[in-house]
Protein backbone atom coordinates (compact mmCIF):
# COMPACT_ATOMS: atom_id res chain seq x y z
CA UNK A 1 126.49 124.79 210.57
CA UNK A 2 122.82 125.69 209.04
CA UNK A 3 122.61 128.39 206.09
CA UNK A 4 119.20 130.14 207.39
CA UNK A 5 118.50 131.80 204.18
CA UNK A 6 114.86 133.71 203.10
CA UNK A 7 111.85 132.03 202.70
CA UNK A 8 112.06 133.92 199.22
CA UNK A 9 114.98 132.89 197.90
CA UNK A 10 114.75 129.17 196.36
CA UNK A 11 117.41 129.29 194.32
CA UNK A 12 120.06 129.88 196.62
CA UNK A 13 119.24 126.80 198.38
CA UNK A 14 121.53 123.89 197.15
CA UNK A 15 119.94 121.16 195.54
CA UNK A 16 122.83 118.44 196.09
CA UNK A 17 121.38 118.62 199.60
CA UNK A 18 118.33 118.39 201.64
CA UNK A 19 116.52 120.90 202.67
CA UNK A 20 113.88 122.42 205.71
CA UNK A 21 111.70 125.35 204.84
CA UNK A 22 111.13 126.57 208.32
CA UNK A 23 109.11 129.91 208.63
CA UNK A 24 106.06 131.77 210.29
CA UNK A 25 102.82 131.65 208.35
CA UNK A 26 102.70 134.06 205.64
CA UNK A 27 106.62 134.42 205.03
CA UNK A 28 106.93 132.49 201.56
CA UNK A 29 107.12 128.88 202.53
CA UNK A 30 104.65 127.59 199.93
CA UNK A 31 106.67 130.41 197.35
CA UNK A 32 109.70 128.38 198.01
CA UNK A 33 108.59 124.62 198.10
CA UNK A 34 106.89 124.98 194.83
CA UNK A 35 110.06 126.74 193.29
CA UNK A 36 112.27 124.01 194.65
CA UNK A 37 110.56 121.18 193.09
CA UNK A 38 109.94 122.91 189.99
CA UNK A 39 113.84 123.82 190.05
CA UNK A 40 114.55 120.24 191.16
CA UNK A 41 112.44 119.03 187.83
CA UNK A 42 114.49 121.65 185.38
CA UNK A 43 117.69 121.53 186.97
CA UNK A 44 118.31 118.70 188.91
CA UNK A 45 117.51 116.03 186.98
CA UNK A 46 115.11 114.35 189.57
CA UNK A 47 111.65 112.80 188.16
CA UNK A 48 108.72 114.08 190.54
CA UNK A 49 108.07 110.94 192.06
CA UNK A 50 111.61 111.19 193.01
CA UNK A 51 110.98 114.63 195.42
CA UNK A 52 109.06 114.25 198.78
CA UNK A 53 107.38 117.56 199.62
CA UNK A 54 105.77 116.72 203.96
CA UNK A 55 103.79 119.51 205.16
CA UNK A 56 101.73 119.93 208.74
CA UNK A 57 98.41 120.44 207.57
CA UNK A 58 95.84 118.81 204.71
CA UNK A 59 94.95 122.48 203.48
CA UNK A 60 98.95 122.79 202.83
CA UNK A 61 99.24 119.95 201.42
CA UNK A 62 96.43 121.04 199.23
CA UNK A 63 97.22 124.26 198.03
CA UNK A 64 100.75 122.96 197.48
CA UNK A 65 99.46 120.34 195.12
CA UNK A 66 97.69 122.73 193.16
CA UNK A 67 100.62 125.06 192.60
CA UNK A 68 103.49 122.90 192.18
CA UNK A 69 100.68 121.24 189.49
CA UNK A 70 99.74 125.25 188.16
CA UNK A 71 103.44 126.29 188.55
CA UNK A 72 104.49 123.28 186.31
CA UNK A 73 101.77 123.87 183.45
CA UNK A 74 103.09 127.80 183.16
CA UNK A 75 106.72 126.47 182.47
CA UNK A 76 105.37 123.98 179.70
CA UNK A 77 103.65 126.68 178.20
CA UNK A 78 106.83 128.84 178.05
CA UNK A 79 108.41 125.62 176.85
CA UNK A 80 106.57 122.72 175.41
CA UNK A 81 108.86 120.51 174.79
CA UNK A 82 110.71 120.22 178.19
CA UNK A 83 110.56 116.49 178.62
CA UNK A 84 111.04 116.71 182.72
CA UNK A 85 108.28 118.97 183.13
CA UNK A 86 105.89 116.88 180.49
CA UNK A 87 107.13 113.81 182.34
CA UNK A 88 106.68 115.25 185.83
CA UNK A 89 102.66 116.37 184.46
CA UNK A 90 101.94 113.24 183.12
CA UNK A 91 103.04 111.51 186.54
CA UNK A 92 101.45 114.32 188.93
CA UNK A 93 98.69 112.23 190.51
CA UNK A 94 102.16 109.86 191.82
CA UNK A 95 103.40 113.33 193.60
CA UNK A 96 104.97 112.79 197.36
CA UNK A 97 103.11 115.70 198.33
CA UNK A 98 101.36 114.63 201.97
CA UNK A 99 100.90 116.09 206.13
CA UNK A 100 103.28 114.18 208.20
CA UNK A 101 100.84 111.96 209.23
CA UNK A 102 100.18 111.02 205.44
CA UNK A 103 103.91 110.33 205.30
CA UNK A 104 104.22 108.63 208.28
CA UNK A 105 100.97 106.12 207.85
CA UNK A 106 102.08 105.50 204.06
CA UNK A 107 105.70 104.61 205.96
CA UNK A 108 103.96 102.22 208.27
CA UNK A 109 101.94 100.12 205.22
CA UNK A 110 105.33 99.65 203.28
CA UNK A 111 107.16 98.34 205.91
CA UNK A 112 104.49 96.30 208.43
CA UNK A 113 105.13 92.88 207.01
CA UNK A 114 109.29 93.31 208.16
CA UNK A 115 108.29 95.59 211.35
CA UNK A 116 104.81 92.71 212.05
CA UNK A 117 102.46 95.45 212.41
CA UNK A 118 99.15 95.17 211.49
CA UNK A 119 98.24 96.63 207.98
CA UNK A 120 95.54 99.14 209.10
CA UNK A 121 97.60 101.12 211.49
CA UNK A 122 95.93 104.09 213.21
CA UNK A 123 97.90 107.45 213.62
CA UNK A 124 96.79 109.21 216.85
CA UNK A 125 95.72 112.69 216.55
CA UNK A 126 97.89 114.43 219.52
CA UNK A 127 98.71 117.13 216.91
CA UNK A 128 100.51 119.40 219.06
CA UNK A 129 102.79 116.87 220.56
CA UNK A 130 103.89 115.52 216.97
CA UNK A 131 104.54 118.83 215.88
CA UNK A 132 107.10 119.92 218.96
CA UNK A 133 108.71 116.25 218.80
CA UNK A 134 109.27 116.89 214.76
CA UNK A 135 110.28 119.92 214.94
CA UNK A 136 112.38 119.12 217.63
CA UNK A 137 113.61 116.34 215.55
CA UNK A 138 114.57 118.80 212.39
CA UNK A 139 115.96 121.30 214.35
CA UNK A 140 118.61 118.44 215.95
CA UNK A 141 118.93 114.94 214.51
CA UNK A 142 118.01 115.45 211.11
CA UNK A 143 119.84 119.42 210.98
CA UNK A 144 122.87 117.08 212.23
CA UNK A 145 122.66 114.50 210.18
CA UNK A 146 121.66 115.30 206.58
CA UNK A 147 122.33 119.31 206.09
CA UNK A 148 125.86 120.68 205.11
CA UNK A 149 128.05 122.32 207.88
């Protein structure tokens, strides 16, 4: 079985698993990724390059680059010498922050010498039927497969 837990509440979320942030627009989604890595950085002892943050949209993917980034120079200022969060600043432009079809293209170029696909693969644009099939695919396979229950 799922926890469903508020979009607002990071750090009840358990960070020996993995996770979906699932929520309408404006509910905290954004509020809660950021806070997960950053508590995945302090706490977990996971490097950034280490965390893969896959988002719908390129303004998401955006916005969550600049305040994971703004989120993690506020902490260092608190604390200086935190050698995750210098570590995972230093490293930021190596960040697995990307839309699915970032994620899925990047996927394609690492693997199309064993799959023989060409190395310029094109990902089709039928945005609305990619986001029912992976949402479909959260909500069943991967729920199944990967969170605790």
């Amino acid at each position: 079985m799922t926890d469903w837990l508020e979009a607002d509440s990071p750090e009840r979320i358990d960070l020996s698993s993995h996770a979906i942030v699932e929520a309408s627009a404006g509910t905290g989604k954004t509020y809660t990724l950021e806070h997960l890595v950053l508590q995945l950085l302090e706490q977990a002892e996971t490097t950034l390059e280490q965390i893969l943050v896959v988002t719908f949209t390129d303004k998401a993917t955006g916005e969550l680059k600049q305040r994971i980034r703004a989120l993690i120079v506020e902490r260092l200022a608190d604390n200086p010498q935190h050698i995750a969060l210098r570590e995972a600043l230093a490293s930021f432009d190596r960040a697995q922050i990307m839309t699915i079809h970032g994620f899925c293209k990047q996927i394609l170029f690492q693997h199309a010498f064993e799959n023989r696909l060409p190395l310029e693969s094109e990902i089709s644009n039928q945005k609305a039927i990619a986001e029912r099939l992976f949402a479909q695919h959260l909500r069943t396979v991967w729920a199944n497969e990967y969170l605790p229950g």
